[in-house]
C-alpha atoms as a PDB file:
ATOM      1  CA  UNK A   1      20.475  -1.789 -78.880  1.00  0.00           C
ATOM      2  CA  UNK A   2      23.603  -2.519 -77.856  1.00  0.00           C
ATOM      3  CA  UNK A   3      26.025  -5.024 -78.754  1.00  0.00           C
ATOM      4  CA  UNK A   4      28.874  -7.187 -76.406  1.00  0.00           C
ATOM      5  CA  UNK A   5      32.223  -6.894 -78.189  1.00  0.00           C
ATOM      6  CA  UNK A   6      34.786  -9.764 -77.086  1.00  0.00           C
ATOM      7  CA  UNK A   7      38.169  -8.488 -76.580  1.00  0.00           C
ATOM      8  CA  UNK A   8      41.078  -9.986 -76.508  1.00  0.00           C
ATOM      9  CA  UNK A   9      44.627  -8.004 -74.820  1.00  0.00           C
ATOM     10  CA  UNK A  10      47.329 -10.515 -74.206  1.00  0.00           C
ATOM     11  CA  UNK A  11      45.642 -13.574 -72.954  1.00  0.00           C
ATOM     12  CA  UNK A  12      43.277 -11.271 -71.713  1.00  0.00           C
ATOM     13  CA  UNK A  13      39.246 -11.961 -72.341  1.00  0.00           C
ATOM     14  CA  UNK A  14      36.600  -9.962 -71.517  1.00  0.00           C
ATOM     15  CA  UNK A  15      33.577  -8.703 -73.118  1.00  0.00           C
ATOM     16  CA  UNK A  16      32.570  -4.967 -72.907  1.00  0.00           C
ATOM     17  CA  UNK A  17      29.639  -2.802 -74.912  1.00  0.00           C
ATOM     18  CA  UNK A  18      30.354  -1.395 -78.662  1.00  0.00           C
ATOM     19  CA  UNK A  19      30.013   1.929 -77.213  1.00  0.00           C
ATOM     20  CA  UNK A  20      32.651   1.183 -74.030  1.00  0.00           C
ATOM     21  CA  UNK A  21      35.120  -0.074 -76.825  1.00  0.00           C
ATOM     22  CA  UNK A  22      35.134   2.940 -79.226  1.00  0.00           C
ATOM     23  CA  UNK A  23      36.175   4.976 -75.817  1.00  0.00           C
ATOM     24  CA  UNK A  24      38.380   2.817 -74.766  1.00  0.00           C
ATOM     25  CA  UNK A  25      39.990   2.621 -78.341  1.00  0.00           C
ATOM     26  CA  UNK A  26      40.088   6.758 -78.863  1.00  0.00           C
ATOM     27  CA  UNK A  27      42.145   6.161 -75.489  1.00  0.00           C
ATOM     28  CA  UNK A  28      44.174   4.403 -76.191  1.00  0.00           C
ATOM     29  CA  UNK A  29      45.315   6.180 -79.903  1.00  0.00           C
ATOM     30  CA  UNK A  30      45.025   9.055 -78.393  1.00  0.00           C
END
């Protein structure tokens, strides 16, 4: 199953998938 994350950039809010996040966070430490 998978699970919303909320995220929060700036005053930013949106929610995305766990699995959406960990990509997007590799990206961006890339």
């Amino acid at each position: 199953m998978k699970k919303a994350i909320d995220v929060n950039i700036g005053k930013v809010n949106f929610t995305i998938e766990d699995d959406a996040y960990i990509r997007l966070k590799s990206y961006l430490t890339d």
